[in-house]
N, C-alpha and C. Protein backbone atom coordinates (compact mmCIF):
# COMPACT_ATOMS: atom_id res chain seq x y z
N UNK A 1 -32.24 137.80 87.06
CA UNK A 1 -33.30 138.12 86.11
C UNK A 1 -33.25 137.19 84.92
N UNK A 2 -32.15 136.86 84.16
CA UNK A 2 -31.81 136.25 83.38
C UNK A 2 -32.23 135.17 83.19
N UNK A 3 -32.27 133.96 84.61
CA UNK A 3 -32.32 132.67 85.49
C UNK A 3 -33.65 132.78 85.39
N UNK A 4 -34.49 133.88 85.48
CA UNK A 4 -35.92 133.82 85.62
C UNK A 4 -37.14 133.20 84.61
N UNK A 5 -35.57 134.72 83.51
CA UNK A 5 -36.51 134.50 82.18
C UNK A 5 -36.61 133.13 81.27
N UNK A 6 -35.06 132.20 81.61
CA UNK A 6 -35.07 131.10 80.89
C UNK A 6 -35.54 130.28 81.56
N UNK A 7 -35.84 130.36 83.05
CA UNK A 7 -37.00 129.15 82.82
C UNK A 7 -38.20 129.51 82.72
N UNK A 8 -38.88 130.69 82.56
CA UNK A 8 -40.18 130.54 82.86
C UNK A 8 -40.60 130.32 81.21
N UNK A 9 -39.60 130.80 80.56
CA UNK A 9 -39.93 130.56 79.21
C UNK A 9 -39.85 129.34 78.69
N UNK A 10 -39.14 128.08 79.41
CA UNK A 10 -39.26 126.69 79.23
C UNK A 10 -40.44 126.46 79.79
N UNK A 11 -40.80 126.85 80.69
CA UNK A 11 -42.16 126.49 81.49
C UNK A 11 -43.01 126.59 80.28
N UNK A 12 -43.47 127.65 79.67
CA UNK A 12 -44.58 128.47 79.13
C UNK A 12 -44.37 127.87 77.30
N UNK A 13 -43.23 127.42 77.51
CA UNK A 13 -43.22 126.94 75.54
C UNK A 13 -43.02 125.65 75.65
N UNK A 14 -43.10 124.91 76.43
CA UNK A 14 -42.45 123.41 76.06
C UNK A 14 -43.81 122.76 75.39
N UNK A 15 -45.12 123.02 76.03
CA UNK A 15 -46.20 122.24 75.88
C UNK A 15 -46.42 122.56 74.41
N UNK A 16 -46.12 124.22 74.07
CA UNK A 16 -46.99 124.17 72.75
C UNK A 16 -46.12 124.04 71.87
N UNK A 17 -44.24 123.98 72.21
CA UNK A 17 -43.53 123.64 71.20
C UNK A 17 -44.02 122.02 70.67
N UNK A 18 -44.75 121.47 70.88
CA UNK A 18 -44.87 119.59 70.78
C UNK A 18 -45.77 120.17 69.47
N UNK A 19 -47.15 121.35 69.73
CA UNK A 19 -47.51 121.71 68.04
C UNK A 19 -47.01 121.86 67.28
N UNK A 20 -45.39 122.77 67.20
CA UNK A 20 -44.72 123.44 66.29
C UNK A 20 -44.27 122.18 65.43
N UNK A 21 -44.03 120.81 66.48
CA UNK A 21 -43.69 119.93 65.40
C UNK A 21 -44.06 119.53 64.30
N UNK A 22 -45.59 119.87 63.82
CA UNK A 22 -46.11 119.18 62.82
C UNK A 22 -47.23 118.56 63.41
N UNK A 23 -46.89 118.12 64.58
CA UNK A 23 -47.83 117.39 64.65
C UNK A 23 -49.20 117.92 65.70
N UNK A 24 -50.43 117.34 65.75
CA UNK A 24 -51.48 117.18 66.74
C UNK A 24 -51.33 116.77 67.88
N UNK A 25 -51.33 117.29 69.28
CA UNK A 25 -51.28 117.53 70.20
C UNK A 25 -52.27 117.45 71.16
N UNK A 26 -53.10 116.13 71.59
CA UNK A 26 -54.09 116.47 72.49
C UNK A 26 -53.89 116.30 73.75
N UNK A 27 -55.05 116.61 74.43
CA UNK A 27 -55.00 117.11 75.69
C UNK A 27 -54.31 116.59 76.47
N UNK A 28 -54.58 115.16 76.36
CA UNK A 28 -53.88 114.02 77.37
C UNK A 28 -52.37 114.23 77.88
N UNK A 29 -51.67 114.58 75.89
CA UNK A 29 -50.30 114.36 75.95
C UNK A 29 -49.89 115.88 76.59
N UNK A 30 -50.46 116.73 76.58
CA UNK A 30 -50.09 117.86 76.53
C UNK A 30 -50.18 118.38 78.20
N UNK A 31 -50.97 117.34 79.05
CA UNK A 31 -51.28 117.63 80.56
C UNK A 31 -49.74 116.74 80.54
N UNK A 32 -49.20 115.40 80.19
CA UNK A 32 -48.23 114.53 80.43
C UNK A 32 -47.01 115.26 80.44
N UNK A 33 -47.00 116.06 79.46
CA UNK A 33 -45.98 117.02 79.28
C UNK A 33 -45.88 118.32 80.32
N UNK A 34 -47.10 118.76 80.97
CA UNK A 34 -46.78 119.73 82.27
C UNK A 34 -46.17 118.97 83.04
N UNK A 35 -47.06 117.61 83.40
CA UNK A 35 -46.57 116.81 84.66
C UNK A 35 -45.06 116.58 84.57
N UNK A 36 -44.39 116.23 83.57
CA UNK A 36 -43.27 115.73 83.20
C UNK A 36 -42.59 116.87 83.56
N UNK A 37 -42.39 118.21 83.05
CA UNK A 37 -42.06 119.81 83.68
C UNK A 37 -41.90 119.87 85.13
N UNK A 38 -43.66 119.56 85.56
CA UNK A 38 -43.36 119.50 86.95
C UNK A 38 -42.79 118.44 87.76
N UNK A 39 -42.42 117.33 87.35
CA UNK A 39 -41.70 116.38 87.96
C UNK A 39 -40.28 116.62 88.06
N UNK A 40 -40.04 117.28 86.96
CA UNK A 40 -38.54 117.69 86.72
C UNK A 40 -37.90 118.65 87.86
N UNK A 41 -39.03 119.60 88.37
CA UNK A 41 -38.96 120.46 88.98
C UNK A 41 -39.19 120.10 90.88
N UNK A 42 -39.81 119.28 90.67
CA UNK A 42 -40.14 118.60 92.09
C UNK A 42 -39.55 117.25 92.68
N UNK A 43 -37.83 118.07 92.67
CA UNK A 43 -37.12 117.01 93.04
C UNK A 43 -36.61 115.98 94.15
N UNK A 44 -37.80 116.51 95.05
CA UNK A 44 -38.22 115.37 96.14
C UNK A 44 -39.03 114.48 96.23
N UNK A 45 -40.24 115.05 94.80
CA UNK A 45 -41.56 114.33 94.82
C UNK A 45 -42.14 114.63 96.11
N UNK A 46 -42.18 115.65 96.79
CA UNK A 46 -43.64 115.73 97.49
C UNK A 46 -44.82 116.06 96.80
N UNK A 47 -44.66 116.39 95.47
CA UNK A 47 -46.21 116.94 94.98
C UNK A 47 -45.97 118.32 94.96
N UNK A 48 -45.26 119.13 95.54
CA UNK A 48 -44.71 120.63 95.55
C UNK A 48 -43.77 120.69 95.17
N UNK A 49 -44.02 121.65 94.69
CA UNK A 49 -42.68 122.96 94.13
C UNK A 49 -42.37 124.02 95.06
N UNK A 50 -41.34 123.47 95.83
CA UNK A 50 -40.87 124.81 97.01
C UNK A 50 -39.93 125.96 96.52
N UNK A 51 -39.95 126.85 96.83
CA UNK A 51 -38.88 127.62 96.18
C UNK A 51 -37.17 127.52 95.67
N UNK A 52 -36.78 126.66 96.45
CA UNK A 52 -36.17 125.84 96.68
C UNK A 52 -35.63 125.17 95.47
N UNK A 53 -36.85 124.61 95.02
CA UNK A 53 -36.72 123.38 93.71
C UNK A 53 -36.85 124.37 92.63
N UNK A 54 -37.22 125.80 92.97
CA UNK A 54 -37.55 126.75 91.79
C UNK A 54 -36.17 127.43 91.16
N UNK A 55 -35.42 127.78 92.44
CA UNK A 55 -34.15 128.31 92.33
C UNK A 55 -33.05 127.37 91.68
N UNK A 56 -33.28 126.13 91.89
CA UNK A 56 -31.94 125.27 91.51
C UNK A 56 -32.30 124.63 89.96
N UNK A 57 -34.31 125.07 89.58
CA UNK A 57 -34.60 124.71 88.31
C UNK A 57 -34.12 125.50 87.54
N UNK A 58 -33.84 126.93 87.75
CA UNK A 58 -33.35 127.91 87.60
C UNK A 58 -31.85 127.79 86.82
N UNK A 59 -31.40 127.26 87.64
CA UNK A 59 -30.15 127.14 87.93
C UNK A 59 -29.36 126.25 87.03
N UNK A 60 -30.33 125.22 86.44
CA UNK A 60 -30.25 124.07 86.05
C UNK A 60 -30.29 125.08 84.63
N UNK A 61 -31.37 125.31 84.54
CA UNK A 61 -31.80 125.95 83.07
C UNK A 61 -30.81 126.89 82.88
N UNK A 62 -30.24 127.72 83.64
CA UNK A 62 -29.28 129.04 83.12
C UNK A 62 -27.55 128.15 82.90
N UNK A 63 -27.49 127.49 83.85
CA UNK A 63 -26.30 126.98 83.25
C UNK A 63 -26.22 126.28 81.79
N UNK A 64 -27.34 125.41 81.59
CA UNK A 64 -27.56 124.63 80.00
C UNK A 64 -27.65 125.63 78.93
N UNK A 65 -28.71 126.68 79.25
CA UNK A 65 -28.16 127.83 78.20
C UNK A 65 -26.89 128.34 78.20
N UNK A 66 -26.18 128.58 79.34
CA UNK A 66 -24.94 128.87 78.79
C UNK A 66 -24.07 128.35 78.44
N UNK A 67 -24.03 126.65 78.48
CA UNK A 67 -23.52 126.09 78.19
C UNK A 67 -23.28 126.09 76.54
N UNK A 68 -24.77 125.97 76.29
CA UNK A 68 -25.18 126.04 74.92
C UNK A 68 -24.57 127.06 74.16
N UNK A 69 -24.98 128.37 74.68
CA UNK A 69 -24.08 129.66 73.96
C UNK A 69 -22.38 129.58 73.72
N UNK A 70 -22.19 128.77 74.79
CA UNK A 70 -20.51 128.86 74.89
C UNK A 70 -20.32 127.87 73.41
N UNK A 71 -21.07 126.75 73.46
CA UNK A 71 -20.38 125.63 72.60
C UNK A 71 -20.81 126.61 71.31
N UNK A 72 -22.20 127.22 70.97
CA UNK A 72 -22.37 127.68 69.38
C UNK A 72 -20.90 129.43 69.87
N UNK A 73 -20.91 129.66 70.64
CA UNK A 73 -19.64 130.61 69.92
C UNK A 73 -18.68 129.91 69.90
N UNK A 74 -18.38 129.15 70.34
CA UNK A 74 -16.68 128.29 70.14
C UNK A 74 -16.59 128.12 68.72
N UNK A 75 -17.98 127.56 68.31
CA UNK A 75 -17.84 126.81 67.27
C UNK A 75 -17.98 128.07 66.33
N UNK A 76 -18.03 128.97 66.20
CA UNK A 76 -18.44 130.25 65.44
C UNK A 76 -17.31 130.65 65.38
N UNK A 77 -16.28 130.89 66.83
CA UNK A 77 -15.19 131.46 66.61
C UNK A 77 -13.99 130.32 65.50
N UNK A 78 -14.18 128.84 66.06
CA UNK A 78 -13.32 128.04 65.00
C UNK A 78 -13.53 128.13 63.57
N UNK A 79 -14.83 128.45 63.57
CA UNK A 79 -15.36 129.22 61.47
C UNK A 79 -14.98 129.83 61.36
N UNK A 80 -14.97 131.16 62.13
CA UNK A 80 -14.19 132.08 61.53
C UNK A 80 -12.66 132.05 61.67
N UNK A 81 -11.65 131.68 62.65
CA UNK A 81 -10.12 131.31 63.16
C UNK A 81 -10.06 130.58 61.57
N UNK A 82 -9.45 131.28 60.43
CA UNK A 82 -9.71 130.52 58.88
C UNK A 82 -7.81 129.67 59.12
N UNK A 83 -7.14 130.72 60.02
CA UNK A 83 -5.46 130.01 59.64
C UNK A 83 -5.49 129.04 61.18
N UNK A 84 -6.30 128.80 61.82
CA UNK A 84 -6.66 128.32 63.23
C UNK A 84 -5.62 128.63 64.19
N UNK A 85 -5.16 129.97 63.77
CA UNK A 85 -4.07 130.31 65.45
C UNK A 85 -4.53 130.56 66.90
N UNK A 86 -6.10 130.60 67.18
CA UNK A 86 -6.99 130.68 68.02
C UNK A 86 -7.19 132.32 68.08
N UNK A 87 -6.71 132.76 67.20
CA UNK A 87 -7.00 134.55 67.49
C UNK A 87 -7.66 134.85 66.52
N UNK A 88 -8.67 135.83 66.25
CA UNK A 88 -9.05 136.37 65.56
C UNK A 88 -8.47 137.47 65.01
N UNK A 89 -8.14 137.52 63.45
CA UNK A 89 -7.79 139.19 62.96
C UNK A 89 -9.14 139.69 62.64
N UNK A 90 -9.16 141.11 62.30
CA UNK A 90 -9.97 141.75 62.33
C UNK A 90 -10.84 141.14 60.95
N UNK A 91 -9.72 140.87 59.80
CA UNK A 91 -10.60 140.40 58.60
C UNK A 91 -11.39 139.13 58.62
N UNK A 92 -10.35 138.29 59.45
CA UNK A 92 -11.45 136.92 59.73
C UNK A 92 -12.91 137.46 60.36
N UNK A 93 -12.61 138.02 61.42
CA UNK A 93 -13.71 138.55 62.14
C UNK A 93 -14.93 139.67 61.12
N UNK A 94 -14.05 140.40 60.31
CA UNK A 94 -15.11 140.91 59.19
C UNK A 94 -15.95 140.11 58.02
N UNK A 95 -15.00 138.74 57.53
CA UNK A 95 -15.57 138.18 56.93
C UNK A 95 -16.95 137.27 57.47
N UNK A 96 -17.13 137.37 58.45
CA UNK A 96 -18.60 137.13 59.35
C UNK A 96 -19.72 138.01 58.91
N UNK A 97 -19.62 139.39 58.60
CA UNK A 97 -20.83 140.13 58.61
C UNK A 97 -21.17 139.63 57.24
N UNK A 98 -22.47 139.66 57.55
CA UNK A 98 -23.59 139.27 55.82
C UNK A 98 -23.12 140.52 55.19
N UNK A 99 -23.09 139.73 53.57
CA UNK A 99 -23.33 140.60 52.86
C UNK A 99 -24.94 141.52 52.77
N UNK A 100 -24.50 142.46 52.15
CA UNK A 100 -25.18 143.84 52.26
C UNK A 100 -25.37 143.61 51.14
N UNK A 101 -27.51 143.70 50.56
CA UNK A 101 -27.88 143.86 49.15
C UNK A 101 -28.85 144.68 49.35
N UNK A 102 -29.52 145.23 47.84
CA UNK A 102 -30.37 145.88 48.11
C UNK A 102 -31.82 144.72 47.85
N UNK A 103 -32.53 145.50 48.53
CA UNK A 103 -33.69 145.29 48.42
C UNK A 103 -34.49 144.47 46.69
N UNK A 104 -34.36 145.70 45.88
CA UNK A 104 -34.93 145.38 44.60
C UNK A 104 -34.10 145.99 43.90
N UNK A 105 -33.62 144.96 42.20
CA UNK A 105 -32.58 145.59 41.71
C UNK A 105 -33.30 147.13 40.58
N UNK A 106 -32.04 147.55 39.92
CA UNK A 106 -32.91 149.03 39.39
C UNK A 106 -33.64 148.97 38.49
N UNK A 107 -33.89 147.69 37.84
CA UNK A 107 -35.06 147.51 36.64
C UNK A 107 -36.13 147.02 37.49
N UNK A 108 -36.40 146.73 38.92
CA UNK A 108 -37.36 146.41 38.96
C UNK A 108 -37.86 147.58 39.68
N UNK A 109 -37.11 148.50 40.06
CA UNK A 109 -37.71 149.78 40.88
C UNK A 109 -37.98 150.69 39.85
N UNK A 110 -37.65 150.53 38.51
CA UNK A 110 -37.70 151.02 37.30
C UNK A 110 -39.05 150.98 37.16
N UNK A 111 -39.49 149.30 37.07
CA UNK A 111 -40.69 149.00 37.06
C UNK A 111 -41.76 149.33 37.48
N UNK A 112 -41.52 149.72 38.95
CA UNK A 112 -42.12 149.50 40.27
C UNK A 112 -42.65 151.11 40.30
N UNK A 113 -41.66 152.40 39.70
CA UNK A 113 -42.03 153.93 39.97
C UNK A 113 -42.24 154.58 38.64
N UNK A 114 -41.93 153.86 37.53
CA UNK A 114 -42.44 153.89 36.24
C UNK A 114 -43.61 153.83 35.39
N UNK A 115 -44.75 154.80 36.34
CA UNK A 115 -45.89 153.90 35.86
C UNK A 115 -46.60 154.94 34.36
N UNK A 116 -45.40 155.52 33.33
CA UNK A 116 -46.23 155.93 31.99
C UNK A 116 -45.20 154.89 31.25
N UNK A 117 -44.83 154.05 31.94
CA UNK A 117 -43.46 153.01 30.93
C UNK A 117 -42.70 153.74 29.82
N UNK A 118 -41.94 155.00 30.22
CA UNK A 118 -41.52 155.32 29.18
C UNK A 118 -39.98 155.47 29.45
N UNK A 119 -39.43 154.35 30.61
CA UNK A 119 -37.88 153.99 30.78
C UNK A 119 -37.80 155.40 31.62
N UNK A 120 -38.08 155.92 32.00
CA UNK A 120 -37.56 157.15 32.83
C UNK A 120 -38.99 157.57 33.98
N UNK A 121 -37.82 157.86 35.14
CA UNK A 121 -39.00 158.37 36.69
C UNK A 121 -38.48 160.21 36.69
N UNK A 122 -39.99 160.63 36.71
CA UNK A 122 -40.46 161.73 36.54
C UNK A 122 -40.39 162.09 37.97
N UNK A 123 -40.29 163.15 38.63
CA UNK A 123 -40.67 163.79 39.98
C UNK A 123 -41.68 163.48 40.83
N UNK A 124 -43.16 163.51 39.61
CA UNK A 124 -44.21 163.41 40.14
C UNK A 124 -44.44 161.55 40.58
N UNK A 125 -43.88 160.87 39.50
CA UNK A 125 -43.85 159.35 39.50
C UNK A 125 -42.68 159.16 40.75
N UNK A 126 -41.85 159.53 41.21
CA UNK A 126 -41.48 159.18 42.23
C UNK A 126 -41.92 159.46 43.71
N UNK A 127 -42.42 160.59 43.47
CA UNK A 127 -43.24 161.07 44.60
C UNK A 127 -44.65 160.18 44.68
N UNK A 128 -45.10 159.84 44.00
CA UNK A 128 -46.38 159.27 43.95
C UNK A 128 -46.82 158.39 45.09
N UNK A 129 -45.83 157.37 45.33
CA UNK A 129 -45.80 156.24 46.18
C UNK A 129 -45.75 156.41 47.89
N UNK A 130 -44.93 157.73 47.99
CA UNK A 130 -44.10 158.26 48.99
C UNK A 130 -45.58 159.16 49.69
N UNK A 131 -46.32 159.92 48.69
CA UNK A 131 -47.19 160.77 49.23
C UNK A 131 -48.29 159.91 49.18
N UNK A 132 -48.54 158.97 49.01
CA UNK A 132 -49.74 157.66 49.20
C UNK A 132 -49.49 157.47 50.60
N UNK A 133 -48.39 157.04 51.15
CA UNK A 133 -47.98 156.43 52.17
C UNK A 133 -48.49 157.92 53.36
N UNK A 134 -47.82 158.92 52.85
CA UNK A 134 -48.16 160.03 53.59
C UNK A 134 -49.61 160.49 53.76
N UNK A 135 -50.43 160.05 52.99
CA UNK A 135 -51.79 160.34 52.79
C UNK A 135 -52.48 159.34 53.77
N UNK A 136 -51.92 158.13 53.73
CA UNK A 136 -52.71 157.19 54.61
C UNK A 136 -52.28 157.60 56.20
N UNK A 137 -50.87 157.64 56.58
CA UNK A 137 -50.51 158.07 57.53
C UNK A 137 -51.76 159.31 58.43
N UNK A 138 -51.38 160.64 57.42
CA UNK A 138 -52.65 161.62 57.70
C UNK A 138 -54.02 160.96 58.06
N UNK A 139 -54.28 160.58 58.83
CA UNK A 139 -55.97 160.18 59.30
C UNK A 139 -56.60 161.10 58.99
N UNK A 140 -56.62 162.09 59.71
CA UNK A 140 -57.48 163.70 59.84
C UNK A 140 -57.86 164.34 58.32
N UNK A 141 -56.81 164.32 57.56
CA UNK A 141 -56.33 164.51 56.02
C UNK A 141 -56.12 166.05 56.20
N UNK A 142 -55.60 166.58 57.35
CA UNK A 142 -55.24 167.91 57.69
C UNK A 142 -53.94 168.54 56.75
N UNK A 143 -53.39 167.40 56.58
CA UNK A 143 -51.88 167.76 55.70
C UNK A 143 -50.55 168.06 56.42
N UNK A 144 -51.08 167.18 57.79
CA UNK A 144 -49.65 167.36 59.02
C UNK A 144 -50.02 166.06 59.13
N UNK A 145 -48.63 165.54 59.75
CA UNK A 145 -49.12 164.12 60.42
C UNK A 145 -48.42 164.23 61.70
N UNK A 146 -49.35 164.08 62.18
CA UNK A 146 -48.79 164.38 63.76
C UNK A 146 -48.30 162.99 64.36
N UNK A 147 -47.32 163.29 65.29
CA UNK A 147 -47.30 162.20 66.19
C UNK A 147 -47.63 161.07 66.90
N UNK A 148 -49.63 161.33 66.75
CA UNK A 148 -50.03 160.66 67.01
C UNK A 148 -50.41 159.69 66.32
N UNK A 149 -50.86 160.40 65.04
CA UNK A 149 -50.67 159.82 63.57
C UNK A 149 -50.15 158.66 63.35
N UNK A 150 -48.90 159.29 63.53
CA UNK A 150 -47.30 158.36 63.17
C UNK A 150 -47.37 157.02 63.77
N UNK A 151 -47.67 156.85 65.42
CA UNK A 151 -47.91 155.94 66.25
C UNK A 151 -49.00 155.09 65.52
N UNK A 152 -49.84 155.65 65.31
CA UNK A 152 -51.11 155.16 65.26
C UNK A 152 -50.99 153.90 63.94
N UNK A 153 -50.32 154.64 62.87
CA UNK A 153 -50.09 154.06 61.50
C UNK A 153 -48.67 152.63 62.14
N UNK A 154 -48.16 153.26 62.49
CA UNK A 154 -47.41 152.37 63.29
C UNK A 154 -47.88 150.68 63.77
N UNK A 155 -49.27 151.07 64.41
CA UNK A 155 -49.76 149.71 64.90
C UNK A 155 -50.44 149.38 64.15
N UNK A 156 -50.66 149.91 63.16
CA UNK A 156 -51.51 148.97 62.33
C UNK A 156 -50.88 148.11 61.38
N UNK A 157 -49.27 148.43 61.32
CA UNK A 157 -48.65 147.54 60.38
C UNK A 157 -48.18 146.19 61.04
């Protein structure tokens, strides 16, 4: 399954990764670039792609990704290995996780739920924002939000 997904996803992104570059992409280069795919793949040159040439493109592609994965964790594990005994302790290995921040600091949520500016959030001023959100959610404006609701508000974000 794996073998499947990485190539069909080379198949299906190579042409329009050539846009992502920056640059303009016309037609010409962009048929040159299937052909080139499919040449890669049609390693007898009859003009076909037998299953054959599909499985070992496959094959080709799942080993290079893993190749790839192996070399970026090696190299992940030697960043973190800080005394390089090839083992990981648990703290080397903890000093990997991102730091943890918040979102917005408390003068600006100060700001943000403060709206008579008088340095202090009231009940109703904190609720305010929270029951907006709940209000839009409610379609019906029944004062439940149902499940379907929930979904619904869901896709629209």
């Amino acid at each position: 399954m794996k073998a499947v997904l990485v190539f069909s996803a080379a198949m299906i992104v190579a042409a329009p990764a050539l846009a992502q570059q920056g640059k303009p992409v016309s037609r010409a280069d962009y048929i040159k670039n299937i052909d080139a795919r499919f040449g890669a793949v049609d390693t007898n040159h009859d003009g076909k792609i037998t299953r054959e040439e599909l499985v070992a493109a496959q094959q080709r592609d799942l080993q290079q990704a893993n190749a790839k994965i192996r070399q970026d964790l090696e190299a992940k594990f030697r960043q973190l290995d800080t005394n390089k005994d090839g083992k990981l302790t648990l703290d080397e290995f903890l000093a990997a996780a991102p730091p943890i921040k918040t979102a917005e600091t408390p003068e600006q949520m100060l700001q943000r739920l403060d709206t008579n500016h008088d340095g202090k959030v009231s009940i109703d001023e904190f609720r305010a924002p929270q029951l907006a959100t709940f209000n839009k959610v409610d379609a019906n404006h029944d004062g439940v939000v149902t499940p379907a609701e929930f979904q619904a508000a869901q896709k629209r974000k």
